[in-house]
C-alpha atoms as a PDB file:
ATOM      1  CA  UNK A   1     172.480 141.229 103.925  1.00  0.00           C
ATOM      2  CA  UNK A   2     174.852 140.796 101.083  1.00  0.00           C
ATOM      3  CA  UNK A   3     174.926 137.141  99.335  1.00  0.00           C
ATOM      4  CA  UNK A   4     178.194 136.525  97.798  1.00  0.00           C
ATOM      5  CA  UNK A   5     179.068 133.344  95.675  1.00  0.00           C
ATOM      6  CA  UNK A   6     182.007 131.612  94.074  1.00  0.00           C
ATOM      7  CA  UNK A   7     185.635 130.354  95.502  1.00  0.00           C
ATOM      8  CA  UNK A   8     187.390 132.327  98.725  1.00  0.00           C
ATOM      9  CA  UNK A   9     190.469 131.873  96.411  1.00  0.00           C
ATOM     10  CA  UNK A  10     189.417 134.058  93.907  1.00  0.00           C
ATOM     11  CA  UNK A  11     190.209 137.743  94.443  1.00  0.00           C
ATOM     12  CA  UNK A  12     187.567 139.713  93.249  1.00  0.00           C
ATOM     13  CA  UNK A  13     184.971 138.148  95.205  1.00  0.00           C
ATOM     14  CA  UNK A  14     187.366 137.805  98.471  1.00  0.00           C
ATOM     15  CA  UNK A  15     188.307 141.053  98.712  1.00  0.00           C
ATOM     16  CA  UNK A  16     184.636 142.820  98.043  1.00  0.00           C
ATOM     17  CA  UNK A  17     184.107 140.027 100.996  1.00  0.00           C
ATOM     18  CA  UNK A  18     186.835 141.528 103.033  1.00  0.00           C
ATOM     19  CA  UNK A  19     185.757 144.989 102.583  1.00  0.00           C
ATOM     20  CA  UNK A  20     182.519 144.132 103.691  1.00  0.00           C
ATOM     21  CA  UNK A  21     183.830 142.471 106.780  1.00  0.00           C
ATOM     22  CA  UNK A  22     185.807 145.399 107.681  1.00  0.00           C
ATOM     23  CA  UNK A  23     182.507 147.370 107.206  1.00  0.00           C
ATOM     24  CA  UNK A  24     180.659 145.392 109.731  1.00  0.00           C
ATOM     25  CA  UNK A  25     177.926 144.646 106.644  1.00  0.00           C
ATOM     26  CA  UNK A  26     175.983 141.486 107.472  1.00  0.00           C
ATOM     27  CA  UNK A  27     177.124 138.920 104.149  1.00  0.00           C
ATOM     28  CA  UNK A  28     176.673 135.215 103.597  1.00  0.00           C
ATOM     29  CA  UNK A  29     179.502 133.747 101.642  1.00  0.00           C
ATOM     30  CA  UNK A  30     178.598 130.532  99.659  1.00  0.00           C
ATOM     31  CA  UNK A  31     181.903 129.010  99.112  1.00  0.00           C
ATOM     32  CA  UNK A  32     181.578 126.875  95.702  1.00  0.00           C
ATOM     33  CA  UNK A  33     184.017 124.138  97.812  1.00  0.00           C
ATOM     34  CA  UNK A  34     181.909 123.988 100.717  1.00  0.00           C
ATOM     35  CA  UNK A  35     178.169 124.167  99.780  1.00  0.00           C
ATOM     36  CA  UNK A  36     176.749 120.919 101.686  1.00  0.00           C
ATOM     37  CA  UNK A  37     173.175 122.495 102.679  1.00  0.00           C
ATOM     38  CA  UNK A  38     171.962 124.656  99.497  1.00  0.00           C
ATOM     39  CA  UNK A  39     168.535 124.526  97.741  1.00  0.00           C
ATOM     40  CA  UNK A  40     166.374 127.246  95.704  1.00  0.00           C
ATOM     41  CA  UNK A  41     162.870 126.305  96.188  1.00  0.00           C
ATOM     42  CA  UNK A  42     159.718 127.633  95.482  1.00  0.00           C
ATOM     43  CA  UNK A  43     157.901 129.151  97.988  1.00  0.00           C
ATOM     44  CA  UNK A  44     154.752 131.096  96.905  1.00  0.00           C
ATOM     45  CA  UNK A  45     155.213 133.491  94.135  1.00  0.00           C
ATOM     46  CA  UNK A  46     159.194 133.432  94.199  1.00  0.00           C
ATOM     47  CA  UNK A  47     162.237 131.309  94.751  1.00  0.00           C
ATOM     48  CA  UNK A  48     163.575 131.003  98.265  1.00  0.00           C
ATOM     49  CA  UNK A  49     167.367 129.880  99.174  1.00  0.00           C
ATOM     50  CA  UNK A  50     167.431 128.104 102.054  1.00  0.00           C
ATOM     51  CA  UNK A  51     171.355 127.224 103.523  1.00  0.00           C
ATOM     52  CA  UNK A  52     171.285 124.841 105.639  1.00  0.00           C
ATOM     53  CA  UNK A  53     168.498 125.509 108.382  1.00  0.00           C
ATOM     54  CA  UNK A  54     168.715 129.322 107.575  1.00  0.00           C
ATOM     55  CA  UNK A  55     166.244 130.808 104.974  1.00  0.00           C
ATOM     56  CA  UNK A  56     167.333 133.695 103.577  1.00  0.00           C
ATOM     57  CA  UNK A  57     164.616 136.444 103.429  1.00  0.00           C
ATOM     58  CA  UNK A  58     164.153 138.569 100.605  1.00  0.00           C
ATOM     59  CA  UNK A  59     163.292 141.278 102.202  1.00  0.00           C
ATOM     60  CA  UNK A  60     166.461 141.834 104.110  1.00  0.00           C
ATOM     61  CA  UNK A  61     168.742 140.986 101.042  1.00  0.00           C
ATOM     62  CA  UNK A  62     170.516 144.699  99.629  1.00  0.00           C
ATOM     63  CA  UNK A  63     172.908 142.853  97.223  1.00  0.00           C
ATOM     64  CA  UNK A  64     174.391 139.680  95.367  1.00  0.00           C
ATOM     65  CA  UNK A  65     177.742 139.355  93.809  1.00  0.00           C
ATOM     66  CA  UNK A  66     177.839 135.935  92.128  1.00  0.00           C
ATOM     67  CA  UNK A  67     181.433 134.598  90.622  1.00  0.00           C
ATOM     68  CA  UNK A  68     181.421 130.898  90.395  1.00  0.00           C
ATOM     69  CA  UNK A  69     183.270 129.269  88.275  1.00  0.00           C
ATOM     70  CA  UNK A  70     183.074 125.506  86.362  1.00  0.00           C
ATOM     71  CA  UNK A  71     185.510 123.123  88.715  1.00  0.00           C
ATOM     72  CA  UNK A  72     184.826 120.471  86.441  1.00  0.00           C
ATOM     73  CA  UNK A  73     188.762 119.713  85.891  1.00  0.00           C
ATOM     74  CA  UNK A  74     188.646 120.010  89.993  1.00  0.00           C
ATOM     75  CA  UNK A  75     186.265 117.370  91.122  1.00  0.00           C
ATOM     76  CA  UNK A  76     184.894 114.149  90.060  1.00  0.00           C
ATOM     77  CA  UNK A  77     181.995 114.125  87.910  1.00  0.00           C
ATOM     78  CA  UNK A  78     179.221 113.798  90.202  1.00  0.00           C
ATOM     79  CA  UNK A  79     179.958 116.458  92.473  1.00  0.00           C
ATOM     80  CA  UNK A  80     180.487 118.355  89.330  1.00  0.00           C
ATOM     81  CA  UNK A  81     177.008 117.783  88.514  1.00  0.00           C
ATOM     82  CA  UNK A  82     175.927 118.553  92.178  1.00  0.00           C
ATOM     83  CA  UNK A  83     177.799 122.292  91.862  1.00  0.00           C
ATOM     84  CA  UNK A  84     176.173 122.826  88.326  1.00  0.00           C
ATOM     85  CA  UNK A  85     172.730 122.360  90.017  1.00  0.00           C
ATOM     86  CA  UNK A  86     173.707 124.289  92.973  1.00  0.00           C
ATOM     87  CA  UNK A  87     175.119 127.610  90.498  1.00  0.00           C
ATOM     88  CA  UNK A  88     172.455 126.921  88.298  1.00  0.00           C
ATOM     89  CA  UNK A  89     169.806 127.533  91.483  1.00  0.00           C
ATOM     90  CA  UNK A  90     171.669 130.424  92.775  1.00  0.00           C
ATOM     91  CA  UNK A  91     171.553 131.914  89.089  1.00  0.00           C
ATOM     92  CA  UNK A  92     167.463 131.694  88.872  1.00  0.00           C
ATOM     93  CA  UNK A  93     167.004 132.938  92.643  1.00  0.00           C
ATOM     94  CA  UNK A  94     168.904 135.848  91.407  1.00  0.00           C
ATOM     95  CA  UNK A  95     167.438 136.510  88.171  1.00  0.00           C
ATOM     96  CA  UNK A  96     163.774 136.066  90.130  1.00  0.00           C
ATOM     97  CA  UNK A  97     164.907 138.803  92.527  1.00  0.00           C
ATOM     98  CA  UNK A  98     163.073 141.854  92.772  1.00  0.00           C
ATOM     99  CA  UNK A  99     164.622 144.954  91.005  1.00  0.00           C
ATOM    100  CA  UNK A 100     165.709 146.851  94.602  1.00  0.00           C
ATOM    101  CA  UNK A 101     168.020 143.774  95.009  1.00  0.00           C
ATOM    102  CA  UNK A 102     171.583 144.907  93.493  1.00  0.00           C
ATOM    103  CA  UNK A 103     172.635 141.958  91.221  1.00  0.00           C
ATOM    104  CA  UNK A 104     176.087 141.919  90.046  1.00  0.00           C
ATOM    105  CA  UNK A 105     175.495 140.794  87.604  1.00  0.00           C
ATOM    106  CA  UNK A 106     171.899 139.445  86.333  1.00  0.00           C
ATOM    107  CA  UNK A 107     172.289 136.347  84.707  1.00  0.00           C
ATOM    108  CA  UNK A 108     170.516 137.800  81.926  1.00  0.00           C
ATOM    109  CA  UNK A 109     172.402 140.546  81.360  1.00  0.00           C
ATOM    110  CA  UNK A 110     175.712 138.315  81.931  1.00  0.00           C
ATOM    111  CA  UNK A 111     174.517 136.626  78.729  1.00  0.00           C
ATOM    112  CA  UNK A 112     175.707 139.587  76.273  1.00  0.00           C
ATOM    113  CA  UNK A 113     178.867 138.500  76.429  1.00  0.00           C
ATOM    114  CA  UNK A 114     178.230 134.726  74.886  1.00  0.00           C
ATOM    115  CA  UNK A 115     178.070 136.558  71.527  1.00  0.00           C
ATOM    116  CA  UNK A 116     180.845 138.995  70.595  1.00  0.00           C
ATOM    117  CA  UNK A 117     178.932 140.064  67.592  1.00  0.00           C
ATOM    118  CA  UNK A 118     175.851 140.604  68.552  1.00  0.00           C
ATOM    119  CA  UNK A 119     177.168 142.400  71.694  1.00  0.00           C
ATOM    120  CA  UNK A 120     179.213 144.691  68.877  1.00  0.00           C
ATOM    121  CA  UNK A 121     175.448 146.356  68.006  1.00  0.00           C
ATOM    122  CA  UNK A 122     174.740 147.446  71.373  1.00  0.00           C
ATOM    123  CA  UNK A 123     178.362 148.554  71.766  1.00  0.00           C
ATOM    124  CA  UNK A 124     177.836 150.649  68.261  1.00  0.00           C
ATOM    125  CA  UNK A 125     174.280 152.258  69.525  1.00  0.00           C
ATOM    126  CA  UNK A 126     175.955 153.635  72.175  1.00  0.00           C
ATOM    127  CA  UNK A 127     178.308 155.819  70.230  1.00  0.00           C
ATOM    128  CA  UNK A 128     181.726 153.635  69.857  1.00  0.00           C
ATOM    129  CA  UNK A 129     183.513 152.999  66.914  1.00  0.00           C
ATOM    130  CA  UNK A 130     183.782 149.333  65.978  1.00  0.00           C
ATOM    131  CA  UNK A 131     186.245 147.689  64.036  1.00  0.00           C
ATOM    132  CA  UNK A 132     185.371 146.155  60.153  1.00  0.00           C
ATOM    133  CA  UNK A 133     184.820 142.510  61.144  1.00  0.00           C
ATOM    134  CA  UNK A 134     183.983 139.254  59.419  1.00  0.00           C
ATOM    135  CA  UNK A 135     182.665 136.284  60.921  1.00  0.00           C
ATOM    136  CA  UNK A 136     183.266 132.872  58.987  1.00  0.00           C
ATOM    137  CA  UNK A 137     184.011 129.583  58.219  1.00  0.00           C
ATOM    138  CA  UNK A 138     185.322 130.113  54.847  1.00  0.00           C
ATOM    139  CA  UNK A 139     189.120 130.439  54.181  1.00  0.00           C
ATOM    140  CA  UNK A 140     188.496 132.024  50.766  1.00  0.00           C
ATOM    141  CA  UNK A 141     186.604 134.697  52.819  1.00  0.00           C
ATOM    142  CA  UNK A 142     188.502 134.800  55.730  1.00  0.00           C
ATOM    143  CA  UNK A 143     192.375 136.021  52.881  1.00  0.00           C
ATOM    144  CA  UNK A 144     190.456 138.079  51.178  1.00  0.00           C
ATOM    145  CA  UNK A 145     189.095 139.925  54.189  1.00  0.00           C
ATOM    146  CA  UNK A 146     193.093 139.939  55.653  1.00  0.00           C
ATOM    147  CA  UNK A 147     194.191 141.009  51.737  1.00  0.00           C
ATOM    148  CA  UNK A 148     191.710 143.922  52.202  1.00  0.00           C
ATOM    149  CA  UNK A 149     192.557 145.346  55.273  1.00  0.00           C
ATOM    150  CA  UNK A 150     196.317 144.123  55.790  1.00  0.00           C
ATOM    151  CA  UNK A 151     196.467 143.979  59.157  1.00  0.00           C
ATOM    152  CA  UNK A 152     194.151 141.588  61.040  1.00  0.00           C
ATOM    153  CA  UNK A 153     193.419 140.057  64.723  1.00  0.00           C
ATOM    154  CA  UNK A 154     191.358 137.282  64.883  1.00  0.00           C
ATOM    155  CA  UNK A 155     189.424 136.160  68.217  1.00  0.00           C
ATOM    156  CA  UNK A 156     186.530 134.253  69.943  1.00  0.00           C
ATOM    157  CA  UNK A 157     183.750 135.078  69.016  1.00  0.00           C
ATOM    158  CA  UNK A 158     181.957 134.019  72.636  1.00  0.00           C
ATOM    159  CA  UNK A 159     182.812 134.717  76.434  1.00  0.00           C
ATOM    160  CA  UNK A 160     185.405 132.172  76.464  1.00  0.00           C
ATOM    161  CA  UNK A 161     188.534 133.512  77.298  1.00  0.00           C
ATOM    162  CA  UNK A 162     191.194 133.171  73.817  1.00  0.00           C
ATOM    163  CA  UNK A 163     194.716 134.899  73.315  1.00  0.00           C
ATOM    164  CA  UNK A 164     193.979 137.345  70.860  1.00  0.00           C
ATOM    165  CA  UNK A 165     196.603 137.000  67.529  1.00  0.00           C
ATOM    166  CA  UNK A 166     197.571 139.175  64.145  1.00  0.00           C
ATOM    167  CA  UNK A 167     196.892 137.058  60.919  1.00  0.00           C
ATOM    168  CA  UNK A 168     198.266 138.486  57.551  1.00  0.00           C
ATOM    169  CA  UNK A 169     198.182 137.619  54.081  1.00  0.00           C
ATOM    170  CA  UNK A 170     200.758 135.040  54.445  1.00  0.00           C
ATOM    171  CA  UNK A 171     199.006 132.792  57.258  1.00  0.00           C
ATOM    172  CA  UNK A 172     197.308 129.624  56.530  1.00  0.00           C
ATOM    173  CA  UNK A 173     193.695 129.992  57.454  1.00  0.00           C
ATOM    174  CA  UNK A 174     192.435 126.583  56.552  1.00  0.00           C
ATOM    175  CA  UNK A 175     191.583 125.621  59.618  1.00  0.00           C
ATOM    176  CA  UNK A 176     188.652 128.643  60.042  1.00  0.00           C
ATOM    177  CA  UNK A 177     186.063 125.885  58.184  1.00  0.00           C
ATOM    178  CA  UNK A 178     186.222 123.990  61.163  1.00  0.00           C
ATOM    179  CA  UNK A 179     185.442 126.652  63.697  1.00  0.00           C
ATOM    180  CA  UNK A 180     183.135 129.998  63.451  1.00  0.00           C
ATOM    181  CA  UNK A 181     185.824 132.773  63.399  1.00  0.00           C
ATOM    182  CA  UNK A 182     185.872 136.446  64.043  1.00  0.00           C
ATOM    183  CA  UNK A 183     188.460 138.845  62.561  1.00  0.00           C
ATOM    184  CA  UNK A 184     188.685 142.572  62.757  1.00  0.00           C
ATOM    185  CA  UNK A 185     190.664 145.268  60.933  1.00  0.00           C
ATOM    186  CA  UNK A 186     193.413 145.823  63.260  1.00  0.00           C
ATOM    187  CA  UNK A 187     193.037 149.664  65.109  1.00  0.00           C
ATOM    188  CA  UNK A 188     196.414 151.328  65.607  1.00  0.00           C
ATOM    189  CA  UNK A 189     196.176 153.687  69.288  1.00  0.00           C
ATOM    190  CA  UNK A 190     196.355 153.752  72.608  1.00  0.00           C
ATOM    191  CA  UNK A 191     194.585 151.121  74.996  1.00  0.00           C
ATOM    192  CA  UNK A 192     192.334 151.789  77.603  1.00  0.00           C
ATOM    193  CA  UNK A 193     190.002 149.613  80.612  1.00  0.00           C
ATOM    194  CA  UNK A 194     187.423 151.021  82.053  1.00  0.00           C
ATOM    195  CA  UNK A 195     185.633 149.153  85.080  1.00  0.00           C
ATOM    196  CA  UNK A 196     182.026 150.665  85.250  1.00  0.00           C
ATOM    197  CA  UNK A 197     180.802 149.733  88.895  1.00  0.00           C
ATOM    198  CA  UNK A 198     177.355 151.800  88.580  1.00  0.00           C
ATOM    199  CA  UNK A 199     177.701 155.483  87.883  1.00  0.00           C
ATOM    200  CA  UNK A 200     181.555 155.135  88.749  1.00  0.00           C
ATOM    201  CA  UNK A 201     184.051 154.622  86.021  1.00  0.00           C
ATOM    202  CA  UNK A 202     187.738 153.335  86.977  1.00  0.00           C
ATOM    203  CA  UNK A 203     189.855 154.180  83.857  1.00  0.00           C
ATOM    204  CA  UNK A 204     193.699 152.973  83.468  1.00  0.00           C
ATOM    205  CA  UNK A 205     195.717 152.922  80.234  1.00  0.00           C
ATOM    206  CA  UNK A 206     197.287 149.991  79.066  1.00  0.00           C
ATOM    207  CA  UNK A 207     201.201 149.999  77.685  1.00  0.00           C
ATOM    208  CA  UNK A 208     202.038 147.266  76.262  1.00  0.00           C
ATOM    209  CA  UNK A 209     204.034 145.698  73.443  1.00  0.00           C
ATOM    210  CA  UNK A 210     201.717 142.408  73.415  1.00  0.00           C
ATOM    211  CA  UNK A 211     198.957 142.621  70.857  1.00  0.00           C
ATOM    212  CA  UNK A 212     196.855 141.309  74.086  1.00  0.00           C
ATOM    213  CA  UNK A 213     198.409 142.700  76.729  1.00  0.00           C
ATOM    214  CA  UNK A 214     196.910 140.198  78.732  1.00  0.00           C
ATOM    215  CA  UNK A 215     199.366 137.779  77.755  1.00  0.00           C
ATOM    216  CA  UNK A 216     202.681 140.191  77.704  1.00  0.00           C
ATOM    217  CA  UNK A 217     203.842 142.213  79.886  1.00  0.00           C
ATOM    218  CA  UNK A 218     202.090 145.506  80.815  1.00  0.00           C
ATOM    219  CA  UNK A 219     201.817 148.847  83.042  1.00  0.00           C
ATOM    220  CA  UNK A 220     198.789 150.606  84.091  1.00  0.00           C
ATOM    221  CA  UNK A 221     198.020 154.218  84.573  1.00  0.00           C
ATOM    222  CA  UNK A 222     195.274 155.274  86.085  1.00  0.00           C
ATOM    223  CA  UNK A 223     193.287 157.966  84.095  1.00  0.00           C
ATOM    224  CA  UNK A 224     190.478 159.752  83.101  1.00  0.00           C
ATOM    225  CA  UNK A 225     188.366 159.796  79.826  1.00  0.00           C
ATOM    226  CA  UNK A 226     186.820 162.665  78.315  1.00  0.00           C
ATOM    227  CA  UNK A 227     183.000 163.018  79.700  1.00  0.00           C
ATOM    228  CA  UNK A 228     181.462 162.167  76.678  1.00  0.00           C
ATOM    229  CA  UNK A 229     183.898 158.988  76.118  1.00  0.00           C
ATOM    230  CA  UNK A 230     183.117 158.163  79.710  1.00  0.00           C
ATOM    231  CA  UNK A 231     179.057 158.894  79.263  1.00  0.00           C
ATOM    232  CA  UNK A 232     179.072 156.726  76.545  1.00  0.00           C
ATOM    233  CA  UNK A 233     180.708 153.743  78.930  1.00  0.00           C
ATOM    234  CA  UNK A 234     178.028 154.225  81.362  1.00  0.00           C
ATOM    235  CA  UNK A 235     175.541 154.420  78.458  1.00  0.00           C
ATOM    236  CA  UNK A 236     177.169 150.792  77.250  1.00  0.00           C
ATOM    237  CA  UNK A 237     177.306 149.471  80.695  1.00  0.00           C
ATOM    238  CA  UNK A 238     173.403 150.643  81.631  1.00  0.00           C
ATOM    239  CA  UNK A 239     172.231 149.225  77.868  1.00  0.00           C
ATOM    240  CA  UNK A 240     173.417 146.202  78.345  1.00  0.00           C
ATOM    241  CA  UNK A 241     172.001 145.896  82.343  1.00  0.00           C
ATOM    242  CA  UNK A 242     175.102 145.362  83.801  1.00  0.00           C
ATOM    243  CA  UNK A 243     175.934 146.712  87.176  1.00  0.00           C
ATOM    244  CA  UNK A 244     179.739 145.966  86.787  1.00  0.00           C
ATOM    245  CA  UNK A 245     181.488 145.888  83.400  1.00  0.00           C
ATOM    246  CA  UNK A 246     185.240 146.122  81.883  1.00  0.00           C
ATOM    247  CA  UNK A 247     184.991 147.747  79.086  1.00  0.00           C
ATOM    248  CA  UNK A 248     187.849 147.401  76.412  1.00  0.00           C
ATOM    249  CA  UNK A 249     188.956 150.575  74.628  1.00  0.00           C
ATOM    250  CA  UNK A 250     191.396 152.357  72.118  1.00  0.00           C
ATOM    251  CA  UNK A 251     191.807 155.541  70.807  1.00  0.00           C
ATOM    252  CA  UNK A 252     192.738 155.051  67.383  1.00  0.00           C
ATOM    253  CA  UNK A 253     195.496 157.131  65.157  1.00  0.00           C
ATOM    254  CA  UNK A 254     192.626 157.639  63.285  1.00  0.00           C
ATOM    255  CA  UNK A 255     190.829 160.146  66.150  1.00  0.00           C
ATOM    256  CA  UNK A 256     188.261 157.802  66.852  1.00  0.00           C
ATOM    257  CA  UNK A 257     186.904 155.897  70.326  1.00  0.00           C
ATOM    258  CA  UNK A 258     186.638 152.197  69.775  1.00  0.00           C
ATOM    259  CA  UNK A 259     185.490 149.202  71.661  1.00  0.00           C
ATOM    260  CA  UNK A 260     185.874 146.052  71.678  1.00  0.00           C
ATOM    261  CA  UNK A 261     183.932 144.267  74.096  1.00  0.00           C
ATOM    262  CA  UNK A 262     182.313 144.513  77.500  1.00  0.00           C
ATOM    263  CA  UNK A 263     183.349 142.030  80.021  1.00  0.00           C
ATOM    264  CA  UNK A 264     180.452 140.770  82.054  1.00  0.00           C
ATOM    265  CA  UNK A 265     182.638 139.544  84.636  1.00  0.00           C
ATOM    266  CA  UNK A 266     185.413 141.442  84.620  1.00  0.00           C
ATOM    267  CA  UNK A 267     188.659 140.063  87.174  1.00  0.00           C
ATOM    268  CA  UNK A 268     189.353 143.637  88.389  1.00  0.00           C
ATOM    269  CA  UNK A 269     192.032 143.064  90.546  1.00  0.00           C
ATOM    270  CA  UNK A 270     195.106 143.604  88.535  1.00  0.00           C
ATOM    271  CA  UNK A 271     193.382 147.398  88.239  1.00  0.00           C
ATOM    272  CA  UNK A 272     192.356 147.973  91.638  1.00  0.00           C
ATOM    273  CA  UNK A 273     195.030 149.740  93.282  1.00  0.00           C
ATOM    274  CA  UNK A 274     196.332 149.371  97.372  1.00  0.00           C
ATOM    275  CA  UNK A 275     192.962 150.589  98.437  1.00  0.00           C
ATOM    276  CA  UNK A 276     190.954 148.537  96.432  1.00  0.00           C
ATOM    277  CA  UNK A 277     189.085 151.239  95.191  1.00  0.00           C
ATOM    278  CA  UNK A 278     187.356 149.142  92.960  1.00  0.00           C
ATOM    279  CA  UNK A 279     186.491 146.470  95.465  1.00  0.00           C
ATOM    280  CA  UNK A 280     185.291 149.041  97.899  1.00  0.00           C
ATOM    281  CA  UNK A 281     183.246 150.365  95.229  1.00  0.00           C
ATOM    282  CA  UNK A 282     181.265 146.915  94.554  1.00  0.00           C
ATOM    283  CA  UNK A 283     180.601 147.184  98.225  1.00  0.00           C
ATOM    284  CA  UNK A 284     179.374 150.306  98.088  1.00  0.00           C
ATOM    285  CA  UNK A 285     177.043 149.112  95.545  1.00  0.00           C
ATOM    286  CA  UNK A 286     175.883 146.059  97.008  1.00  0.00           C
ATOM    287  CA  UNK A 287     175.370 147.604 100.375  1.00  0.00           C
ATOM    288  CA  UNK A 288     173.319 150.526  98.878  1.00  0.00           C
ATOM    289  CA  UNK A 289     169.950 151.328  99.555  1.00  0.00           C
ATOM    290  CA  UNK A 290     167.924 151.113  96.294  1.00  0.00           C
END
């Protein structure tokens, strides 16, 4: 059986959940907006998850694919409360799991992603360039580091989504001393995500004009990486324990592979193409034997 969390509106998880209907694999689907019956309880040496009357045994689980989100703008505050202790359950059943279970990903390893910077060392070990970067509260810091290098981005420095934004010599960065700031030496190339689902890598470049391409408009073109570029992702991906991972590239003027970041949670769906390749590749995943 595969265990799948989160909100049947959101399309990463619904269409791994529609593969896996077409499939005929056996899944529970835990719908954030429709948990009544849903407790994690000890039993013995490990946590059980009982739905409803319906334990669900351990020993028959092959996979879990958790993507719930915080509905706290959604719902009043004491069923927010109710679906924090409900994801907050389902996230230390599936960290207890044992390691033949396929966790997508292991709360654990989910938590790389909370710190850019420290995530940047593991991303570095594994043979990526990264960016010159400063971390601060300090205006005075924060110019000279943009009169140094010229051109400068500056971004979140945690798993919270932020619109990435040049800064140069002639912004105001006063308000940096209220806020712990990242800025990096801004890397001239061509952009690249890879979506590492296991040993497979799903590689598209990015054209954009947008400095985040995110938030401008963008075409994809499905690609492939030189092997030891795309080693080197699974390398990241495996070092950091993730079974699934975006990983953000560019190939700088400069010759060089860098990377930014590894998305724990990456929304895959504006890269999976009509056969949800990638989707059908999570299934895969889940479904497999260990």
């Amino acid at each position: 059986m595969i265990v799948l969390h989160g909100l049947h509106s959101d399309a990463p998880l619904e269409n791994v959940r529609q593969v896996l209907a077409d499939r005929g694999v056996p899944y529970l689907f835990l719908d954030q907006t429709s948990c009544e019956r849903i407790a994690v309880e000890p039993l013995g040496d490990r946590l059980a998850l009982v739905v409803g009357d319906l334990e669900v045994p351990v020993a028959n689980l092959r996979g879990v694919y958790l993507r719930p989100y915080d509905l706290a703008d959604a719902v009043d505050a004491a069923e927010h409360a109710r679906l924090s202790r409900l994801t907050f359950g389902l996230r230390e059943w599936a960290e207890a799991l044992p390691a033949r279970v396929r966790v997508v990903n292991r709360p654990s390893a989910g938590l790389s992603n909370h710190s850019k910077p420290r995530q940047a060392t593991v991303i570095e070990q594994a043979g990526f360039a990264v960016p010159e970067a400063l971390l601060t509260t300090d205006p005075e810091a924060a110019a000279a580091f943009v009169a140094e290098h010229g051109k400068v981005i500056v971004k979140s420095i945690s798993g919270t989504r932020s619109i990435v934004r040049v800064v140069g010599p002639d912004d105001d960065l006063g308000a940096v001393r209220w806020c712990p700031t990242q800025f990096q030496r801004f890397i001239p190339g061509v952009e690249y995500r890879v979506h590492v689902v296991g040993e497979r890598l799903f590689v598209h470049r990015v054209r954009s004009h947008a400095v985040d391409y995110r938030y401008g408009g963008f075409t994809l073109d499905p690609t492939e990486l030189p092997e030891p570029v795309a080693q080197r992702c699974r390398a990241l991906a495996a070092a950091l324990g993730l079974a699934l991972a975006g990983i953000d590239l560019r190939f700088g003027s400069d010759g060089r592979w860098y990377c930014w970041e590894a998305n724990t949670s990456p929304a895959y769906t504006s890269f999976d193409g009509p056969d949800h390749e990638i989707a059908s590749a999570l299934a895969d995943h889940l479904a497999a034997d260990s």
